[in-house]
C-alpha atoms as a PDB file:
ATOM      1  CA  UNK A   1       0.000   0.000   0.000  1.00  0.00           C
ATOM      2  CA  UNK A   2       2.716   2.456   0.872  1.00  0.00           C
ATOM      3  CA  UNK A   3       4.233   1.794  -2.459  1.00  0.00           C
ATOM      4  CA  UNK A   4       1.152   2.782  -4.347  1.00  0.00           C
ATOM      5  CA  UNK A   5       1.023   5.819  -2.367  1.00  0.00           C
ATOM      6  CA  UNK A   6       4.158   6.699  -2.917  1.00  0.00           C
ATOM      7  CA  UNK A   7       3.381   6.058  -6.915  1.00  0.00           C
ATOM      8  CA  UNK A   8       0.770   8.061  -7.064  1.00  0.00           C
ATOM      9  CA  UNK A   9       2.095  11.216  -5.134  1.00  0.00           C
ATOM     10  CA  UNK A  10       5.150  11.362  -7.338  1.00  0.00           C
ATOM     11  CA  UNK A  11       3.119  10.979 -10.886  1.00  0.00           C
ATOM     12  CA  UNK A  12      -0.240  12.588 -10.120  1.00  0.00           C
ATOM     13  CA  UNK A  13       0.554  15.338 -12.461  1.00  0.00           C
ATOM     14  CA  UNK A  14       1.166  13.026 -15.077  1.00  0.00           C
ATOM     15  CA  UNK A  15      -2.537  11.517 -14.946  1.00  0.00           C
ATOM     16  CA  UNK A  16      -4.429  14.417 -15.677  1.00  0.00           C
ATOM     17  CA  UNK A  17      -6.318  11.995 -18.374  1.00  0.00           C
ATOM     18  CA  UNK A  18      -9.516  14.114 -19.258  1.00  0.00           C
ATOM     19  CA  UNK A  19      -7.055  17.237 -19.972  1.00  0.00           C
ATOM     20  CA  UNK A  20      -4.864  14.724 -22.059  1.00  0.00           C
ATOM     21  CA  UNK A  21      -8.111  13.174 -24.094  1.00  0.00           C
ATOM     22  CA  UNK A  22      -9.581  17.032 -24.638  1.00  0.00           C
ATOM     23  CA  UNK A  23      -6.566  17.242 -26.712  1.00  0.00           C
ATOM     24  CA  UNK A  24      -6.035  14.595 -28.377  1.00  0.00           C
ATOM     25  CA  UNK A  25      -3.850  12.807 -26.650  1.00  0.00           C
ATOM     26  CA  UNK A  26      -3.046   8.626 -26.403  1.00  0.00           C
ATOM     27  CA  UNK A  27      -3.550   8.063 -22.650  1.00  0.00           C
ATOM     28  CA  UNK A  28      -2.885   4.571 -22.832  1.00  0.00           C
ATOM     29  CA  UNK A  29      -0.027   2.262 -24.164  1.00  0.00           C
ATOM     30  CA  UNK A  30      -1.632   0.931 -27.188  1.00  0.00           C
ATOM     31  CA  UNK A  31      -0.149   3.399 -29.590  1.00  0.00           C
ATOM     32  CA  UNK A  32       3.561   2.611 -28.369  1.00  0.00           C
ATOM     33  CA  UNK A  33       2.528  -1.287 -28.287  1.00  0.00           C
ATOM     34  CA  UNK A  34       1.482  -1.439 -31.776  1.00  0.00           C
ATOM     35  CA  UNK A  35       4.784   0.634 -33.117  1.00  0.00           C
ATOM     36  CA  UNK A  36       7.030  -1.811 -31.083  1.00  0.00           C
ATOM     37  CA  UNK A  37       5.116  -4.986 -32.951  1.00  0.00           C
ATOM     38  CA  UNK A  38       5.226  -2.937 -36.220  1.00  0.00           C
ATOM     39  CA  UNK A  39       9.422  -1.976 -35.729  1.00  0.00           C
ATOM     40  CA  UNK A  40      10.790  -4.472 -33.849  1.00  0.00           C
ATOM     41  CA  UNK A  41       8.591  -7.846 -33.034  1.00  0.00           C
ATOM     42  CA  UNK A  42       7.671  -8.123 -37.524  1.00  0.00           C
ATOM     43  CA  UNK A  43      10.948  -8.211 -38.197  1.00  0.00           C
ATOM     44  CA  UNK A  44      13.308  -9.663 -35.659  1.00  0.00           C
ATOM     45  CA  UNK A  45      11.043 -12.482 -34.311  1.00  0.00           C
ATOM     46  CA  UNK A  46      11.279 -15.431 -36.949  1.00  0.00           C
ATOM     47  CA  UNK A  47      11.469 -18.967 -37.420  1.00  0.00           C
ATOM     48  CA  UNK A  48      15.113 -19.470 -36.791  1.00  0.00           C
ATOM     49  CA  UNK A  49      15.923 -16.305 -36.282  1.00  0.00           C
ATOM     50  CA  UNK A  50      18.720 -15.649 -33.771  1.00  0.00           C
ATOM     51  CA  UNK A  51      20.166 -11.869 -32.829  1.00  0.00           C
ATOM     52  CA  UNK A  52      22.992 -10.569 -30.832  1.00  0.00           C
ATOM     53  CA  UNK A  53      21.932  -7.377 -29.297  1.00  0.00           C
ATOM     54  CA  UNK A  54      24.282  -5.459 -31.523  1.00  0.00           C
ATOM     55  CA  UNK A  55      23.004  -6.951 -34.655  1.00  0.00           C
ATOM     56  CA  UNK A  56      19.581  -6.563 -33.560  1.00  0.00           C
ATOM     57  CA  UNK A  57      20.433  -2.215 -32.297  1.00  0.00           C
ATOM     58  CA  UNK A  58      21.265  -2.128 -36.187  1.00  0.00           C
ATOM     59  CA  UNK A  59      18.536  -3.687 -37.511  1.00  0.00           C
ATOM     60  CA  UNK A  60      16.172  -1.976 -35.796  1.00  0.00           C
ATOM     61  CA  UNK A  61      17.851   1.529 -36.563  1.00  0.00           C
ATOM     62  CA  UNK A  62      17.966   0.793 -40.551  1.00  0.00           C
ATOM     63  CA  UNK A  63      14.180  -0.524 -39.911  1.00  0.00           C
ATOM     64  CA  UNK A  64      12.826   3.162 -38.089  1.00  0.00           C
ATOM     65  CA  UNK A  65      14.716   5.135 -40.604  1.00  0.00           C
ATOM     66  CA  UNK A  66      12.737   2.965 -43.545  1.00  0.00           C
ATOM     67  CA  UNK A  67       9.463   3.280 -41.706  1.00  0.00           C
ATOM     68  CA  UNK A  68       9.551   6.848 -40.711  1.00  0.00           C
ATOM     69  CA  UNK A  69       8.317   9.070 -42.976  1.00  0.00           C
ATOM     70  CA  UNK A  70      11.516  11.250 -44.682  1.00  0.00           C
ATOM     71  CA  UNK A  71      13.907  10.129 -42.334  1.00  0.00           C
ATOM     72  CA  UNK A  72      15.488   7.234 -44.797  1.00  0.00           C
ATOM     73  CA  UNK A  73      16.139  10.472 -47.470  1.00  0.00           C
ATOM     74  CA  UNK A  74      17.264  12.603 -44.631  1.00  0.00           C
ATOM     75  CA  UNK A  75      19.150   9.692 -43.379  1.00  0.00           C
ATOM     76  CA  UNK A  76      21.621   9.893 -46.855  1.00  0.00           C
ATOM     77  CA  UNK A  77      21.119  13.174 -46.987  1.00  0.00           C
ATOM     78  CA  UNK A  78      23.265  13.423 -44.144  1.00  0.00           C
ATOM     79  CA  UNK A  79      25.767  10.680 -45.177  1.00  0.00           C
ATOM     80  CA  UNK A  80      26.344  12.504 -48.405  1.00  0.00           C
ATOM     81  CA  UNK A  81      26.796  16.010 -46.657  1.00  0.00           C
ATOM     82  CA  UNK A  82      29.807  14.440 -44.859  1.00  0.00           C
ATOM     83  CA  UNK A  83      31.597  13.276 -47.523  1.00  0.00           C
ATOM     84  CA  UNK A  84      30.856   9.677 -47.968  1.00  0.00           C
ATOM     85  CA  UNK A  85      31.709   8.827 -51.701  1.00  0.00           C
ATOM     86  CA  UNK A  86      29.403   5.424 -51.491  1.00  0.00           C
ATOM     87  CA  UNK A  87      26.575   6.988 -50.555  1.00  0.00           C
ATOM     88  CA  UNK A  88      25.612   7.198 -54.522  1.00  0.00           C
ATOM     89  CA  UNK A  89      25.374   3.569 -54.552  1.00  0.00           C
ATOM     90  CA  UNK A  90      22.673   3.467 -52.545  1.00  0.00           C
ATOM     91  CA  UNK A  91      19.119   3.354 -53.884  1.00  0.00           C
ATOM     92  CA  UNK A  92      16.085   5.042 -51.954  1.00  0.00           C
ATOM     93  CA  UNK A  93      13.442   2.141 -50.709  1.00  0.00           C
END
C-alpha cells in the first residue's frame, strides 16, 4: 500500500487523463505497443531467427529510418553532406 502511495504522489501530475483526451492525446499504451510490434517484433522475431543485441540495435535503426516518414532520405542526406563517396550507390526504398 505504501508503495502505491508513494506512486501516485510522485506521478499525479502526469494523470491528468480528461485534460490529455480534450486534446487529443493517447492516454494509454496501445499506440507505443502497436509501433514496437510494427518496428521491432515483424521483423526480428522469426522462425530461426537468432540476434545478438548489436546486430539486432542495427537492424532496428535501418528498420525506423525505412518506416519513418523522410527520415530514410534525410538519413543519406546526411551521409552525403559528410563526404561519404558510397553513398551514390545506394538506392532510396
Amino acid at each position: 500500500m505504501d508503495s502505491a502511495i508513494t506512486y501516485f504522489t510522485n506521478q499525479y501530475r502526469k494523470m491528468n487523463y480528461a485534460q490529455q483526451s480534450k486534446i487529443n492525446m493517447p492516454i494509454g499504451s496501445g499506440v507505443v505497443e502497436a509501433a514496437c510490434k510494427e518496428l521491432v517484433k515483424h521483423r526480428l522475431v522469426g522462425s530461426g531467427m537468432r540476434w545478438n543485441n548489436n546486430g539486432a540495435a542495427i537492424v532496428i535503426s535501418i528498420r525506423s529510418l525505412i518506416l519513418s516518414r523522410k527520415r530514410w532520405e534525410q538519413f543519406w542526406a546526411k551521409i552525403a553532406q559528410s563526404g561519404c563517396p558510397a553513398h551514390k550507390d545506394f538506392t532510396t526504398i
